[in-house]
C-alpha atoms as a PDB file:
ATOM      1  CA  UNK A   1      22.247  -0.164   2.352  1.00  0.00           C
ATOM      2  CA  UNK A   2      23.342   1.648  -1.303  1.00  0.00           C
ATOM      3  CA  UNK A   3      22.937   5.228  -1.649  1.00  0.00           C
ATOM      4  CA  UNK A   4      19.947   4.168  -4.226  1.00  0.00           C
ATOM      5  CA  UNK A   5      17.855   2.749  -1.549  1.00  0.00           C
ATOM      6  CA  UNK A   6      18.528   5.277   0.770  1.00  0.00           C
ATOM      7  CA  UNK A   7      17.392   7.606  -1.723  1.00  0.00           C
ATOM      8  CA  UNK A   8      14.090   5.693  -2.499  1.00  0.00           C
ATOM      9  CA  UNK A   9      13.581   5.401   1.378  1.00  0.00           C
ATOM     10  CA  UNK A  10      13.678   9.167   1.840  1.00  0.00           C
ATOM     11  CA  UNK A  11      11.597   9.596  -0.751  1.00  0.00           C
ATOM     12  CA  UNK A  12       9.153   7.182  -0.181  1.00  0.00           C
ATOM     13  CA  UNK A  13       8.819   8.596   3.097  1.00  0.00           C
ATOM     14  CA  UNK A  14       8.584  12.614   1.990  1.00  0.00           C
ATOM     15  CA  UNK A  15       5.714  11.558  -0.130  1.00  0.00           C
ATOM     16  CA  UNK A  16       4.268  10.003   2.608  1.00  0.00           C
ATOM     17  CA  UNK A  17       4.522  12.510   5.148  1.00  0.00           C
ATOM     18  CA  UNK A  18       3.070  15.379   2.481  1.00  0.00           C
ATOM     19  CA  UNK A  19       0.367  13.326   1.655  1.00  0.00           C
ATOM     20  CA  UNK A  20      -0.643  12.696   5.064  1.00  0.00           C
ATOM     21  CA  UNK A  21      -0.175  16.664   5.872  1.00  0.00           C
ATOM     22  CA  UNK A  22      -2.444  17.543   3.125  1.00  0.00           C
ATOM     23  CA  UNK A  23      -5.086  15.246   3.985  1.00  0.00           C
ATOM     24  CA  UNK A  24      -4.939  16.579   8.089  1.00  0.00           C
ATOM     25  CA  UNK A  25      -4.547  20.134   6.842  1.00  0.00           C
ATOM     26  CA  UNK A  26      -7.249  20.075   4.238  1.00  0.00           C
ATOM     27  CA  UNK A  27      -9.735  18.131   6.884  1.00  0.00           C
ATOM     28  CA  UNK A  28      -9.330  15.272   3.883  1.00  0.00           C
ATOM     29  CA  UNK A  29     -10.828  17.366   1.172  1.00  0.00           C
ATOM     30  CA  UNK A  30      -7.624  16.951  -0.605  1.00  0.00           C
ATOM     31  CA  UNK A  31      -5.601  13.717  -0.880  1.00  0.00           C
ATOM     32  CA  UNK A  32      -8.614  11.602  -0.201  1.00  0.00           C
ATOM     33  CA  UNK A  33      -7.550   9.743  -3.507  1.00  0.00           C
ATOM     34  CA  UNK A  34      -4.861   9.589  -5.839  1.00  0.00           C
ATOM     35  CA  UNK A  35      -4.330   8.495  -9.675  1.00  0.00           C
ATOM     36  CA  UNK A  36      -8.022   7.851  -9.719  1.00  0.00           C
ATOM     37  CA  UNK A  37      -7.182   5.685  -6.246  1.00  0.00           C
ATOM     38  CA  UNK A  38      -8.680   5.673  -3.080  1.00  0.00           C
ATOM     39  CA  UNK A  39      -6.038   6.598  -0.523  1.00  0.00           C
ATOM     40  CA  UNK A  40      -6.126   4.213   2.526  1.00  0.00           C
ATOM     41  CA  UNK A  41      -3.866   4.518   5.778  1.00  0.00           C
ATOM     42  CA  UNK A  42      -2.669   1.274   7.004  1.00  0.00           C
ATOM     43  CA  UNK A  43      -2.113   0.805  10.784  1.00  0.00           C
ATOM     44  CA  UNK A  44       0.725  -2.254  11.008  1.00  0.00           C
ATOM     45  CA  UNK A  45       3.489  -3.203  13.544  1.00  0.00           C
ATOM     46  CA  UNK A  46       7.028  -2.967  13.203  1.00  0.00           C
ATOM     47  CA  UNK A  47       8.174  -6.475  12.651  1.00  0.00           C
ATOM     48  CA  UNK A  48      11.534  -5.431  14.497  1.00  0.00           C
ATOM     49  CA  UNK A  49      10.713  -2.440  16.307  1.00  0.00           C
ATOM     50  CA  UNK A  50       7.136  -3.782  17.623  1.00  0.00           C
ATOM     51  CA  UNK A  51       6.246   0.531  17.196  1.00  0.00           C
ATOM     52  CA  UNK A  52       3.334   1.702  15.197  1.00  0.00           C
ATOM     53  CA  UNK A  53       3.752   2.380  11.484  1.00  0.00           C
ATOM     54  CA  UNK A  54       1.337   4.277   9.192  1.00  0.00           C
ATOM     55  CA  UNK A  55       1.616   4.252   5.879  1.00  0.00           C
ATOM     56  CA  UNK A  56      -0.437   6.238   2.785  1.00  0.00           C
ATOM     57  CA  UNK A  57      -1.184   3.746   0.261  1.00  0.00           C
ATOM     58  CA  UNK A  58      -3.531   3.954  -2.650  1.00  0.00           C
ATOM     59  CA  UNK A  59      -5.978   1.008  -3.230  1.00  0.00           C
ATOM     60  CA  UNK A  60      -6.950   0.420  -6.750  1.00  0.00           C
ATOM     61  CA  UNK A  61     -10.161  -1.840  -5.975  1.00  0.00           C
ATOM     62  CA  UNK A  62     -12.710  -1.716  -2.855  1.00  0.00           C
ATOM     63  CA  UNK A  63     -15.359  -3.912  -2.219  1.00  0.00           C
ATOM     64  CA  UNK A  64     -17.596  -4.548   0.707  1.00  0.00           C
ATOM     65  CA  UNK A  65     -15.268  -7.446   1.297  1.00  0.00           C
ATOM     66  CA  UNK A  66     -11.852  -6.581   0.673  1.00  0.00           C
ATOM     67  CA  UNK A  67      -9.650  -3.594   0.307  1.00  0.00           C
ATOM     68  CA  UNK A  68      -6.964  -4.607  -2.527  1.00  0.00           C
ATOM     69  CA  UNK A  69      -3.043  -2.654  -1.688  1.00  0.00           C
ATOM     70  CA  UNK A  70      -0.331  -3.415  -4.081  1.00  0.00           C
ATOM     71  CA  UNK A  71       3.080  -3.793  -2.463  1.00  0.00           C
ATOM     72  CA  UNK A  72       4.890  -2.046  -5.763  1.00  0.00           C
ATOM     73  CA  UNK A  73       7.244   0.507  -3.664  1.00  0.00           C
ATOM     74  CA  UNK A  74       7.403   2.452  -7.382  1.00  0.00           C
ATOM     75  CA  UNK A  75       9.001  -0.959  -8.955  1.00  0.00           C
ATOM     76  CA  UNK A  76      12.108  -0.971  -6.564  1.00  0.00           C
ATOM     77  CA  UNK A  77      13.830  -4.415  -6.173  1.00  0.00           C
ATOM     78  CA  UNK A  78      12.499  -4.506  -2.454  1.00  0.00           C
ATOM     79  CA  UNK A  79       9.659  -4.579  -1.018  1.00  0.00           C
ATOM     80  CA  UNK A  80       8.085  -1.983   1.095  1.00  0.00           C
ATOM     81  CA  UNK A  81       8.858  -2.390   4.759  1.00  0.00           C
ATOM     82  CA  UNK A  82       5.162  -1.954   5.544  1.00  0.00           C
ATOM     83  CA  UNK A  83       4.707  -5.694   3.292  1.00  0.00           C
ATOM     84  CA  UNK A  84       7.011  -7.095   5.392  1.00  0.00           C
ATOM     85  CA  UNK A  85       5.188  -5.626   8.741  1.00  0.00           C
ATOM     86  CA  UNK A  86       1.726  -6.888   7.431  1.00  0.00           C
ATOM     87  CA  UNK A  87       3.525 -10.443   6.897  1.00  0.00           C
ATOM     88  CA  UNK A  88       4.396 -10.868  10.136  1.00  0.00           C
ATOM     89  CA  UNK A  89       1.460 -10.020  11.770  1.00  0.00           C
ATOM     90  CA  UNK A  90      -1.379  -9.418   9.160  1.00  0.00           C
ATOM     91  CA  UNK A  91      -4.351  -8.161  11.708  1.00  0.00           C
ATOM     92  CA  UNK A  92      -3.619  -4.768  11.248  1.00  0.00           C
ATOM     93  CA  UNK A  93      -6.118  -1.698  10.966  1.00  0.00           C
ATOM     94  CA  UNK A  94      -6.993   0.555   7.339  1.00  0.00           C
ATOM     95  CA  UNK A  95      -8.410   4.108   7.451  1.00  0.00           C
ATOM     96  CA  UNK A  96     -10.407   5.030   4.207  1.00  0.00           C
ATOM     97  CA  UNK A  97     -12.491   8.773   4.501  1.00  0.00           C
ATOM     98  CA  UNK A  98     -11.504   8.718   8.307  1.00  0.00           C
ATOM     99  CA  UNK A  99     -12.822   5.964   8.994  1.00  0.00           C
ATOM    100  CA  UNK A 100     -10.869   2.963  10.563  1.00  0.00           C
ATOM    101  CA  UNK A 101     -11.505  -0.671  10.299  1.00  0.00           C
ATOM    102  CA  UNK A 102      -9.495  -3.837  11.456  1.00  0.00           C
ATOM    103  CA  UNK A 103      -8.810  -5.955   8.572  1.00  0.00           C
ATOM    104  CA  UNK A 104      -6.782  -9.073   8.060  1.00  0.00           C
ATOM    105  CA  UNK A 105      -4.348  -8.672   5.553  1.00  0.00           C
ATOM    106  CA  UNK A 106      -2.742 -11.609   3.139  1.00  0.00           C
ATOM    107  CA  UNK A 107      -0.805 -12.111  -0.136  1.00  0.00           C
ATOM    108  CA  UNK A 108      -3.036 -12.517  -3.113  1.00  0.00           C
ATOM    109  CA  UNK A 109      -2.043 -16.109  -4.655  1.00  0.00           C
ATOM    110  CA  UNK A 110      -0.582 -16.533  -7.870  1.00  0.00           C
ATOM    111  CA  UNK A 111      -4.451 -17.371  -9.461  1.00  0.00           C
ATOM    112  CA  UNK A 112      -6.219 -15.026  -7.502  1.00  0.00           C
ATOM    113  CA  UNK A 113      -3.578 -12.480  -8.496  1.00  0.00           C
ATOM    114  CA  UNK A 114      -3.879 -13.168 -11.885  1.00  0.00           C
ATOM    115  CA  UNK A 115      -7.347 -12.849 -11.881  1.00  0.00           C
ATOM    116  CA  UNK A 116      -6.701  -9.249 -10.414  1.00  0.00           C
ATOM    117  CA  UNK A 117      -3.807  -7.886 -11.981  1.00  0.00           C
ATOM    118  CA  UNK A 118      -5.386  -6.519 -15.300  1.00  0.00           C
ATOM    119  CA  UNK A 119      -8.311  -4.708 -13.474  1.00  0.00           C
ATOM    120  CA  UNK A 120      -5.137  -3.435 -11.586  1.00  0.00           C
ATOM    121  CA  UNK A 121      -2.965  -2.406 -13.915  1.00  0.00           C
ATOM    122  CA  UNK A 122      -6.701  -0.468 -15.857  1.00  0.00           C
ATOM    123  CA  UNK A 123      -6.891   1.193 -12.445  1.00  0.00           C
ATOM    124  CA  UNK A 124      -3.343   2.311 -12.537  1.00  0.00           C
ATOM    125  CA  UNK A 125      -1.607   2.301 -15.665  1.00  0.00           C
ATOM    126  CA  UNK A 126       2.020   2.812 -13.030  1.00  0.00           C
ATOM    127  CA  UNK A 127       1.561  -0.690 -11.428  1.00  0.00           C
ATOM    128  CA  UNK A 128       2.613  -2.584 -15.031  1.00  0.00           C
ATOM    129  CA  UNK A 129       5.470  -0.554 -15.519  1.00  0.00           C
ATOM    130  CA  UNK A 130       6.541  -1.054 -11.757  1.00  0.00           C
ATOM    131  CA  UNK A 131       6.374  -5.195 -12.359  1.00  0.00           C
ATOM    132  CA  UNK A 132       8.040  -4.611 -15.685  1.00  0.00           C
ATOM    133  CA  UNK A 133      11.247  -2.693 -13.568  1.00  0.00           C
ATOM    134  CA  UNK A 134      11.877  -5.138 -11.005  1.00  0.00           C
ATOM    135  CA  UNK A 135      12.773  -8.881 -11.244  1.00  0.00           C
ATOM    136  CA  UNK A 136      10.771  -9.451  -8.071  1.00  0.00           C
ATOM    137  CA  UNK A 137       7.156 -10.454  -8.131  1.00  0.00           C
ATOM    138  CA  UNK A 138       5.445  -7.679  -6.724  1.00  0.00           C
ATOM    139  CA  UNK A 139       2.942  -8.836  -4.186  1.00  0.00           C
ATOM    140  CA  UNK A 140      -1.026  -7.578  -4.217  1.00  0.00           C
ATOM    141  CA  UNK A 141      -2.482  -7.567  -0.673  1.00  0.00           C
ATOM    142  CA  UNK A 142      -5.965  -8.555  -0.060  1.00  0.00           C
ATOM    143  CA  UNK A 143      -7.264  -7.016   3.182  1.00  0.00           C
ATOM    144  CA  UNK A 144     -10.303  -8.447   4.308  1.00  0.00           C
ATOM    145  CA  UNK A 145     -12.828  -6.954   6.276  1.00  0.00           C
ATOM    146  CA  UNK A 146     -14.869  -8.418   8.834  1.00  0.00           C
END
């Protein structure tokens, strides 16, 4: 692993934890959303590890059908472990406003994320200029309830 992804790791991971501090700490009065996001809390499996990860992730479109993630990881040329944890075994759990849900989570096709990606990218300005870093396709999640 370069010293560049070790760096992104740790930071990915400070954000993470200070989000999640703010939102226990503030009884989720703060950090409930973020750039105009909800925030959701996904409950996955450790492809290698088999442990319980949580991760803080914003969601830039919720319906009574789906919750919508974008795997971005701030335009690095990986993608986020917790993509690769939902790949291998996609029944994983979301909490939105403390309340948690089992969802089954999947990568958007190329149509349907086409069909997504500009009401996407009007949520979240951040999300085109993450694609536009990276070479990789950056994958959008559809989580789908029920």
């Amino acid at each position: 692993m370069t010293f560049k992804h070790m760096r992104t790791d740790l930071m990915m991971k400070t954000v993470n934890t200070v989000h999640g501090t703010l939102i226990k700490l503030s009884g989720g009065r703060l950090g409930s959303t973020a750039g105009g996001m909800t925030t959701v809390e996904l409950h996955s499996v450790g492809r290698k590890s088999g442990k319980a990860r949580n991760n803080l992730l914003t969601a830039p479109m919720i319906d009574n059908d789906r919750i919508i993630l974008v795997a971005s990881k701030g335009g690095d040329e990986r993608h986020p472990d917790w993509y690769h944890n939902i790949t291998a075994q996609p029944n994983v759990e979301v909490t939105i406003d403390g309340v948690r849900e089992a969802v089954t989570a999947r990568t958007a096709s190329a149509d349907e994320k086409t069909e997504m990606w500009s009401k996407i990218t009007a949520k979240y300005k951040g999300y085109a200029r993450y694609q536009e870093k990276t070479d990789r396709e950056i994958p959008v999640v559809i989580c789908d309830r029920g």
